[in-house]
PDB file of N, CA and C in Angstrom:
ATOM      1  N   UNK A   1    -141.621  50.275 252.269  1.00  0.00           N
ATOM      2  CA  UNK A   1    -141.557  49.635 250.971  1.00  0.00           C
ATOM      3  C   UNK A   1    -141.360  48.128 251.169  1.00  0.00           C
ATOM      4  N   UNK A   2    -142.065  47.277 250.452  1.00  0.00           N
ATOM      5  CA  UNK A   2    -142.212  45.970 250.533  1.00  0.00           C
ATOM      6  C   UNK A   2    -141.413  44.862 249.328  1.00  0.00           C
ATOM      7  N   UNK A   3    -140.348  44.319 249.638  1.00  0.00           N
ATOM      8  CA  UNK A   3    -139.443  43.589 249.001  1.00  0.00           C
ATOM      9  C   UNK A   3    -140.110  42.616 248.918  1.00  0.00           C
ATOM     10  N   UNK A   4    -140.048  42.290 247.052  1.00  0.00           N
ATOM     11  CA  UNK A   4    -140.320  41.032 246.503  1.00  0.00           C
ATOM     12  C   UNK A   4    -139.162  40.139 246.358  1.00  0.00           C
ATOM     13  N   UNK A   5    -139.920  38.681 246.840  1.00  0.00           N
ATOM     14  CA  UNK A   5    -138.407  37.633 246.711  1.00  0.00           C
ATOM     15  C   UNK A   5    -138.483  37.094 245.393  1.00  0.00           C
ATOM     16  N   UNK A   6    -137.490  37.089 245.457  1.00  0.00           N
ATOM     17  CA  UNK A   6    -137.446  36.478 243.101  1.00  0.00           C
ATOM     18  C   UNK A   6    -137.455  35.014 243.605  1.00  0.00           C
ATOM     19  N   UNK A   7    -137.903  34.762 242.669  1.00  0.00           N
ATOM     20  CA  UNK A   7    -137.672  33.184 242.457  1.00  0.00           C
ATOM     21  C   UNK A   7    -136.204  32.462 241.809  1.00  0.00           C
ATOM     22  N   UNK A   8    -135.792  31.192 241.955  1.00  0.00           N
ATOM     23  CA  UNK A   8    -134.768  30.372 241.379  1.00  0.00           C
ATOM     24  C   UNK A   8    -134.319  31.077 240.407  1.00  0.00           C
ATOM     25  N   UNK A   9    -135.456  31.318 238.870  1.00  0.00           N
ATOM     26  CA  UNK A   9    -135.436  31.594 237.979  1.00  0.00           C
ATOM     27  C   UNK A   9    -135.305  32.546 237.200  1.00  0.00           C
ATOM     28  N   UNK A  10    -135.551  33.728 238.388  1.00  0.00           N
ATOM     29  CA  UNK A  10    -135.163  34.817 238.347  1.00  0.00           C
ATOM     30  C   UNK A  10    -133.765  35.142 238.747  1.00  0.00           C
ATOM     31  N   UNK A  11    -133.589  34.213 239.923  1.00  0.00           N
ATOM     32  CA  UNK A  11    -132.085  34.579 240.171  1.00  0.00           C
ATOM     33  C   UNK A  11    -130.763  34.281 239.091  1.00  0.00           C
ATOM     34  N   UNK A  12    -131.453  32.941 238.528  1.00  0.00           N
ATOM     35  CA  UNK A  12    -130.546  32.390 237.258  1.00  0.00           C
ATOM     36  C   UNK A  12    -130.729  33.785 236.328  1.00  0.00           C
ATOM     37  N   UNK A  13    -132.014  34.273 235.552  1.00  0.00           N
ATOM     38  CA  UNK A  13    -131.807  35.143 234.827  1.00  0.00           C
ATOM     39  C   UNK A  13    -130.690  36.157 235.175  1.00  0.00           C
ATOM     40  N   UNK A  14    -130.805  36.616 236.487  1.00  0.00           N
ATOM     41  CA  UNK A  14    -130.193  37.926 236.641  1.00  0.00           C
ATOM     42  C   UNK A  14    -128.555  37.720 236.687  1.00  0.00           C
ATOM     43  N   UNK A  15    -128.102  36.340 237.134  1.00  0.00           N
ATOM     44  CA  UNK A  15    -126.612  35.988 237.779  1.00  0.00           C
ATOM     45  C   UNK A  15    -125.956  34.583 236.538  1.00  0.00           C
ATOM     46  N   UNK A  16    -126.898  33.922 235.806  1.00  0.00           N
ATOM     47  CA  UNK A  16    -126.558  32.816 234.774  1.00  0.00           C
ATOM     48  C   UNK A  16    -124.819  33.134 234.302  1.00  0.00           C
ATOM     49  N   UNK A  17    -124.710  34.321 233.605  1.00  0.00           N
ATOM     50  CA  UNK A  17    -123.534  34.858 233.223  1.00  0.00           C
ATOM     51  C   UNK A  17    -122.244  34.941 234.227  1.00  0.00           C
ATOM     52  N   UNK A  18    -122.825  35.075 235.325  1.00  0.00           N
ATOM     53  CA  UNK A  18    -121.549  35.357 236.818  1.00  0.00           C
ATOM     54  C   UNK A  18    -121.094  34.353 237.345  1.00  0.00           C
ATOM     55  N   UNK A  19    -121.661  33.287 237.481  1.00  0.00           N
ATOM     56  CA  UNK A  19    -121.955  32.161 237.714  1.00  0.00           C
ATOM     57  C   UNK A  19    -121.220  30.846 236.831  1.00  0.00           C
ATOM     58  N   UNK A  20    -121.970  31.052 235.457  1.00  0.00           N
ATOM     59  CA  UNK A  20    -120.807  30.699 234.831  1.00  0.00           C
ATOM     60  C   UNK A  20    -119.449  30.965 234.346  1.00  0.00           C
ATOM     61  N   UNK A  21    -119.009  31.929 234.420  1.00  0.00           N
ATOM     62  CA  UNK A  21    -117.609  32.708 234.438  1.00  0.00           C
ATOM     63  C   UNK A  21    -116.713  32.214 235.615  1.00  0.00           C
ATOM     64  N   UNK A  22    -117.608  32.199 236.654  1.00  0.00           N
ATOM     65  CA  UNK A  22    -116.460  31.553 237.883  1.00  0.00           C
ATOM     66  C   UNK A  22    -116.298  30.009 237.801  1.00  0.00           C
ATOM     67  N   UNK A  23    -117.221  29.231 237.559  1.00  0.00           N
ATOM     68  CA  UNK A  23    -117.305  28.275 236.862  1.00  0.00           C
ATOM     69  C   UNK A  23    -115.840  28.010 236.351  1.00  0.00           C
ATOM     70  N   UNK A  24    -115.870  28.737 234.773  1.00  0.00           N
ATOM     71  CA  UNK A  24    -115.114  28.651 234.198  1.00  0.00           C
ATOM     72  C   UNK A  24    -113.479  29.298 234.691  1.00  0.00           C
ATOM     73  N   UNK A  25    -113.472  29.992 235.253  1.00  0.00           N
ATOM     74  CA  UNK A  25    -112.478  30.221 235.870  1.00  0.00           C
ATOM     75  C   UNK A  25    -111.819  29.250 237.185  1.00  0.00           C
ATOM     76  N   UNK A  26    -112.816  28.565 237.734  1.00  0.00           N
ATOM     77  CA  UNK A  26    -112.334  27.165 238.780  1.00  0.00           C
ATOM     78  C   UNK A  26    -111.738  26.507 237.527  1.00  0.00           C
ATOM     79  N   UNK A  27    -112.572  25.773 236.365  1.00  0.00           N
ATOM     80  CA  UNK A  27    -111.736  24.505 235.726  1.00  0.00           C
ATOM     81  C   UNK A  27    -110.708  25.290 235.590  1.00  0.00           C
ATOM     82  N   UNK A  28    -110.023  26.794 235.189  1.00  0.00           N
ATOM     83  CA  UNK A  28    -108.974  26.534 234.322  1.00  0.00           C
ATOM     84  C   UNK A  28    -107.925  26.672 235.372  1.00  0.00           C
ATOM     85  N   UNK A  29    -108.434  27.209 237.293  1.00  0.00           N
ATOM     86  CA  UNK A  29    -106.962  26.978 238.016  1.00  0.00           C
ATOM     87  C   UNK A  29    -106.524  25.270 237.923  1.00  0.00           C
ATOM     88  N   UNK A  30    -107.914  24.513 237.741  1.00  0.00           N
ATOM     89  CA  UNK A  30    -107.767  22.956 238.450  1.00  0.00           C
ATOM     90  C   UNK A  30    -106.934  22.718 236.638  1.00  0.00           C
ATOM     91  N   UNK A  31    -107.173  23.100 236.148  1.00  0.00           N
ATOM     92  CA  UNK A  31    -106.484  22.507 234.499  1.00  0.00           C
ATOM     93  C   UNK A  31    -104.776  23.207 234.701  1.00  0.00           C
ATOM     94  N   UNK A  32    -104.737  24.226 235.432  1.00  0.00           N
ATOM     95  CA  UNK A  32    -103.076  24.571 235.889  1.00  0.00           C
ATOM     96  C   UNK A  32    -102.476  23.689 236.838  1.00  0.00           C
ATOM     97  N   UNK A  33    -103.359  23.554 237.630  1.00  0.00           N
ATOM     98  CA  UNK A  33    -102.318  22.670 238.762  1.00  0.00           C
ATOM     99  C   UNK A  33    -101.964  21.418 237.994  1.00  0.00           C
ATOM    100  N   UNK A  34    -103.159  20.666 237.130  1.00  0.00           N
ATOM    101  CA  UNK A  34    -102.802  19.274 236.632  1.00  0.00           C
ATOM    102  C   UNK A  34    -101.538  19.287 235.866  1.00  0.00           C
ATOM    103  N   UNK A  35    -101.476  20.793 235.274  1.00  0.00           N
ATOM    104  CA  UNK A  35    -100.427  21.008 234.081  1.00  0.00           C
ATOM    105  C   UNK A  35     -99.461  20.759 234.798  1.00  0.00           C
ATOM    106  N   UNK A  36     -99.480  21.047 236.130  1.00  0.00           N
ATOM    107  CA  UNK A  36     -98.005  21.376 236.706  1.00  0.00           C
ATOM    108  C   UNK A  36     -97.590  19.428 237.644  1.00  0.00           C
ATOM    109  N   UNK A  37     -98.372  18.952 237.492  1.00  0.00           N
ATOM    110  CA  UNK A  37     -98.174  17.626 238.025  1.00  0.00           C
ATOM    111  C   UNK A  37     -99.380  17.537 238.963  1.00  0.00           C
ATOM    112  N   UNK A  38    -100.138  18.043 239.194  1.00  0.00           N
ATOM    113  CA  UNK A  38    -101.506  17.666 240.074  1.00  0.00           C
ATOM    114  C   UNK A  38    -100.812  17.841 241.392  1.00  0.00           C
ATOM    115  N   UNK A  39    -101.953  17.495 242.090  1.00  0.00           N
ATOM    116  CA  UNK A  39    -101.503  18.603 243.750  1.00  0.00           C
ATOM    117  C   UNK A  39    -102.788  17.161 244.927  1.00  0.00           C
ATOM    118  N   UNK A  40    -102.845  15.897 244.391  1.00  0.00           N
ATOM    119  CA  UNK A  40    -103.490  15.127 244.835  1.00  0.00           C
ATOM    120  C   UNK A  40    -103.229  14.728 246.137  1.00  0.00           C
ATOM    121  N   UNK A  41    -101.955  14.881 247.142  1.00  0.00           N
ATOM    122  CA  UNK A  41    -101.878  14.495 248.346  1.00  0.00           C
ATOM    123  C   UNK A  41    -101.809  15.769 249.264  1.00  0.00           C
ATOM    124  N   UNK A  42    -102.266  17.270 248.153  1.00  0.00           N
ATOM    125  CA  UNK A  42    -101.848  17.967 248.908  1.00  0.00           C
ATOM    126  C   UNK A  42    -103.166  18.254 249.620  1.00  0.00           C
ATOM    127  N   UNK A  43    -103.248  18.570 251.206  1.00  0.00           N
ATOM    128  CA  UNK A  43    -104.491  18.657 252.117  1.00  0.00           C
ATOM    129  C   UNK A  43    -105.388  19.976 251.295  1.00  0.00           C
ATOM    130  N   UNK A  44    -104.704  20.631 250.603  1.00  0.00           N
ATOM    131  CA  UNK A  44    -105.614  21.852 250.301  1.00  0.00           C
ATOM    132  C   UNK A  44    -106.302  21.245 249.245  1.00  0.00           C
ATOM    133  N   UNK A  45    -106.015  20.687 248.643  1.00  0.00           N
ATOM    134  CA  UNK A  45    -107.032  20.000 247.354  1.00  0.00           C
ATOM    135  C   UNK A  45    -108.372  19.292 248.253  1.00  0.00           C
ATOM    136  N   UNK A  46    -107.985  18.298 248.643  1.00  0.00           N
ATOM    137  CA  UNK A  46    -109.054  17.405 249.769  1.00  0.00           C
ATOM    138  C   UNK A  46    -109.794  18.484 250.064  1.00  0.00           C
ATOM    139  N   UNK A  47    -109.475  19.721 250.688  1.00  0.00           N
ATOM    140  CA  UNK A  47    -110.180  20.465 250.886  1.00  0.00           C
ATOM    141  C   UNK A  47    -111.362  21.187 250.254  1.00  0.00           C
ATOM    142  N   UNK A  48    -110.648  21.571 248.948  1.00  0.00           N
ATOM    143  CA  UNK A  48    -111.648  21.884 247.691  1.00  0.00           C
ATOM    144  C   UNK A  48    -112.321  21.196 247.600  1.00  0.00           C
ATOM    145  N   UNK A  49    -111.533  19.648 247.178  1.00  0.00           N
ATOM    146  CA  UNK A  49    -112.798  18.559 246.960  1.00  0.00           C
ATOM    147  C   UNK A  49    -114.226  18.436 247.858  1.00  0.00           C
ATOM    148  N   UNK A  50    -113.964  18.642 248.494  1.00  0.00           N
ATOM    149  CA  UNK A  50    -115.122  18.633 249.952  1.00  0.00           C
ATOM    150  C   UNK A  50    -115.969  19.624 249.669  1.00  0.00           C
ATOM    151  N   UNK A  51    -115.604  20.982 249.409  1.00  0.00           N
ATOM    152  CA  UNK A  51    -116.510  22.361 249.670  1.00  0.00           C
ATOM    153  C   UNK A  51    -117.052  21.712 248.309  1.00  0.00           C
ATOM    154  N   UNK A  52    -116.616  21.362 246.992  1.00  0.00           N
ATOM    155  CA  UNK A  52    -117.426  21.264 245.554  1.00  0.00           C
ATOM    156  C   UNK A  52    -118.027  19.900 245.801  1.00  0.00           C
ATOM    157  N   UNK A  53    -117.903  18.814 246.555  1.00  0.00           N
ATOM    158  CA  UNK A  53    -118.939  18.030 247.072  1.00  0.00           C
ATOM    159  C   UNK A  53    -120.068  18.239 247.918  1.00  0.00           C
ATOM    160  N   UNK A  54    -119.516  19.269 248.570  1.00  0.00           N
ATOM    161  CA  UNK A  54    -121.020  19.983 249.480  1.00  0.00           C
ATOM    162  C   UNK A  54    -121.482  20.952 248.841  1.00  0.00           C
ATOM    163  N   UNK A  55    -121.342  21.496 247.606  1.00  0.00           N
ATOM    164  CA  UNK A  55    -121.973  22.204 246.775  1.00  0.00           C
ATOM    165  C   UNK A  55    -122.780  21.573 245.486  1.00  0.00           C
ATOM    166  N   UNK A  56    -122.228  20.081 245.463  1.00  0.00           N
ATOM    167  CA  UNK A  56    -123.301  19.693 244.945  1.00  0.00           C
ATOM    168  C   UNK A  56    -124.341  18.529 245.463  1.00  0.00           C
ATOM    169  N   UNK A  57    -123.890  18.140 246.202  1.00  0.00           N
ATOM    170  CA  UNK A  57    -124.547  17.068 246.972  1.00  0.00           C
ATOM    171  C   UNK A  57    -125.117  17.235 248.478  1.00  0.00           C
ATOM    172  N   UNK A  58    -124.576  18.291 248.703  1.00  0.00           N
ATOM    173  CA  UNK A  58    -124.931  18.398 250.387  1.00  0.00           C
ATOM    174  C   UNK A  58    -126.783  18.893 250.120  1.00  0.00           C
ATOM    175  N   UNK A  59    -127.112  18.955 251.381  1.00  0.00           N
ATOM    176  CA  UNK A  59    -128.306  19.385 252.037  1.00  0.00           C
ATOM    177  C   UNK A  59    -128.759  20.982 251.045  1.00  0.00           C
ATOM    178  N   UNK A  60    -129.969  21.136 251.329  1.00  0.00           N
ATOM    179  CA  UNK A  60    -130.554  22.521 250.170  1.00  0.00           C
ATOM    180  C   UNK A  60    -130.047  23.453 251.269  1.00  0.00           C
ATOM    181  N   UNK A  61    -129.705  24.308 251.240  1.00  0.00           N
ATOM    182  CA  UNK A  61    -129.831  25.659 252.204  1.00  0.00           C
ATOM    183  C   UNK A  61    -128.920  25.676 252.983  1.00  0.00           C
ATOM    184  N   UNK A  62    -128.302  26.664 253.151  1.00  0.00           N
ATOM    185  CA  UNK A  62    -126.606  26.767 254.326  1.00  0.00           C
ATOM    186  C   UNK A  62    -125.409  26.458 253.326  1.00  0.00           C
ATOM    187  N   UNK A  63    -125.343  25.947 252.459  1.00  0.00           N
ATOM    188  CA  UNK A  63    -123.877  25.610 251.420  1.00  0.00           C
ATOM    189  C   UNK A  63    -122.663  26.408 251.802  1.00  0.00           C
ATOM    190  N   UNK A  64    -123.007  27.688 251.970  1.00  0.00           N
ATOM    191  CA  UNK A  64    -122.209  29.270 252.377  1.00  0.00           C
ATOM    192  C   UNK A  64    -121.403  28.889 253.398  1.00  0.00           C
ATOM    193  N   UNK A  65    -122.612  28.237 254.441  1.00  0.00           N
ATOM    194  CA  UNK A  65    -121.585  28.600 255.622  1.00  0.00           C
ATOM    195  C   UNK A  65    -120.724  27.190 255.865  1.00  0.00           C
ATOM    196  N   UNK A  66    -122.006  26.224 255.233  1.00  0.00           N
ATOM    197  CA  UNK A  66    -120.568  24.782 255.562  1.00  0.00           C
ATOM    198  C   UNK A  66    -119.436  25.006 255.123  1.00  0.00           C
ATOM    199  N   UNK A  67    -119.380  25.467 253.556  1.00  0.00           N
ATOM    200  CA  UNK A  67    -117.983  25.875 252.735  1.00  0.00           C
ATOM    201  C   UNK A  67    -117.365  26.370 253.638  1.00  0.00           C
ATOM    202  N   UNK A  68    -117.535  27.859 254.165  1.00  0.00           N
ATOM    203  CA  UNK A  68    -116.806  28.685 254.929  1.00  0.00           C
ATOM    204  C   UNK A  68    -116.625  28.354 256.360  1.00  0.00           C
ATOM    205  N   UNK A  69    -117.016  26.675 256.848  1.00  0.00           N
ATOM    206  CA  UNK A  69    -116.682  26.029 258.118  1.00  0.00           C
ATOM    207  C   UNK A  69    -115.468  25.149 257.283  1.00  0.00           C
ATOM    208  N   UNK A  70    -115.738  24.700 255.959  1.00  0.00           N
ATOM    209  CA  UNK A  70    -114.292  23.837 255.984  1.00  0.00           C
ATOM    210  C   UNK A  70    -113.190  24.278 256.055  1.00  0.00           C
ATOM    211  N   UNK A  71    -113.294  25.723 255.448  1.00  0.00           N
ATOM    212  CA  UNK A  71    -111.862  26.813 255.136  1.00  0.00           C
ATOM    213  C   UNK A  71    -111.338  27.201 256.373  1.00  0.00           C
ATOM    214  N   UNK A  72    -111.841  27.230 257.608  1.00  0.00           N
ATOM    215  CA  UNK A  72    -112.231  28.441 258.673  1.00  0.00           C
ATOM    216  C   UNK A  72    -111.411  27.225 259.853  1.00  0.00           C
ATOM    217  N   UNK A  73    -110.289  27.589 260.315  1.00  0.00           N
ATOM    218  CA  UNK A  73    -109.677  27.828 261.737  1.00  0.00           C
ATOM    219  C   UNK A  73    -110.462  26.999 262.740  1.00  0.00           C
ATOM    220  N   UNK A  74    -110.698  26.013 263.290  1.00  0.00           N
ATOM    221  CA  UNK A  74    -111.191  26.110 264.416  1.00  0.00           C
ATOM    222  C   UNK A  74    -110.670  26.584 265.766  1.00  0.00           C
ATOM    223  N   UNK A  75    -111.632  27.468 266.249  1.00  0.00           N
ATOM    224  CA  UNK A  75    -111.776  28.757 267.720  1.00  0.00           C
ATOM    225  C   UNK A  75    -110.734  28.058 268.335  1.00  0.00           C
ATOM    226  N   UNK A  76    -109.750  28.444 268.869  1.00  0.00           N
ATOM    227  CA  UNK A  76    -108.611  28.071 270.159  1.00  0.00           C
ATOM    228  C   UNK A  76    -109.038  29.597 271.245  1.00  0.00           C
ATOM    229  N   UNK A  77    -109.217  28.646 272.239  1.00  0.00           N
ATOM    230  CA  UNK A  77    -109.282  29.795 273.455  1.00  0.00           C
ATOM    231  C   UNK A  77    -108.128  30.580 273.251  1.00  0.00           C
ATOM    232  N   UNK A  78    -108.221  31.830 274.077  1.00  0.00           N
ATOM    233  CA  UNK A  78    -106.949  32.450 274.255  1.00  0.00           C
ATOM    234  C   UNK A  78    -106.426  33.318 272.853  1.00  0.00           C
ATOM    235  N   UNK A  79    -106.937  33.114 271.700  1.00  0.00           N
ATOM    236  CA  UNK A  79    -106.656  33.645 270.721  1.00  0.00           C
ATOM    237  C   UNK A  79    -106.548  35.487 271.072  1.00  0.00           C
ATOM    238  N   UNK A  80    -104.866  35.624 270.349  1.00  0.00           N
ATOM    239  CA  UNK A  80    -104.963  37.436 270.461  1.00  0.00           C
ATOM    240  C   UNK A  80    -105.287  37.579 269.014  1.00  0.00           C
ATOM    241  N   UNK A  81    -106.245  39.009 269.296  1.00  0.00           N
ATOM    242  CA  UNK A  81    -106.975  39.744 268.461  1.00  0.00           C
ATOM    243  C   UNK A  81    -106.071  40.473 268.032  1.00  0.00           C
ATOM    244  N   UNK A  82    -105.839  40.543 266.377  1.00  0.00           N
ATOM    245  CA  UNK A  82    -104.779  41.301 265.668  1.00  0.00           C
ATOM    246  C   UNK A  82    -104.563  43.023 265.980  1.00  0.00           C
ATOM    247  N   UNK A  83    -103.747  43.351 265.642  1.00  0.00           N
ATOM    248  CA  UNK A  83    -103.420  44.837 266.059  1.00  0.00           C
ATOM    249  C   UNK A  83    -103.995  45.329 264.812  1.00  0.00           C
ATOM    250  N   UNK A  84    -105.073  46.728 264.837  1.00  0.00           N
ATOM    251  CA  UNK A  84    -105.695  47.522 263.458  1.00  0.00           C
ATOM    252  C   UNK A  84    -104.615  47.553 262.542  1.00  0.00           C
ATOM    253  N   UNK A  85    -104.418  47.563 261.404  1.00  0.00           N
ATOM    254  CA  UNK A  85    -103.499  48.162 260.087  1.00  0.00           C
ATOM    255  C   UNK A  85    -103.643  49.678 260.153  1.00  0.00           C
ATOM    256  N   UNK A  86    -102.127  50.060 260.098  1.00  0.00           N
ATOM    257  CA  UNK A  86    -102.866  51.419 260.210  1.00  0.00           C
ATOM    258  C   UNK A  86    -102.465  52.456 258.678  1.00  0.00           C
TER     259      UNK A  86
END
């Protein structure tokens, strides 16, 4: 069976609603923190700021993974691998 790729416009049709909901759910944490005195020197903001600057300004294609390189640990040798949850 042979998968058709949707277009932009299709993807907006199908996700427009999901999309904007999270949307709307980012302004209203960033409208809590302000409530609470803003969080401007704190490194985790800078951080946000960055991933929603590379989401709108960065390069077409990859957004995913730069975001999830700003959030993301950099590799230290030697790292122990967690014990399963059991």
């Amino acid at each position: 069976m042979k998968t058709q790729t949707k277009t932009g416009s299709q993807i907006l049709d199908d996700r427009h609603l999901e999309i904007r909901a999270r949307i709307l759910e980012l302004a209203a944490e960033f409208d809590r923190v302000d409530r609470c005195g803003g969080a401007a020197d704190d490194s985790r903001m800078a951080l946000i700021r960055s991933a929603i600057e590379q989401l709108l300004d960065g390069p077409s294609g990859g957004k995913a993974e730069k975001v999830q390189l700003l959030f993301s640990d950099p590799y230290e040798k030697g790292w122990k691998v967690p014990a399963p949850r059991i």
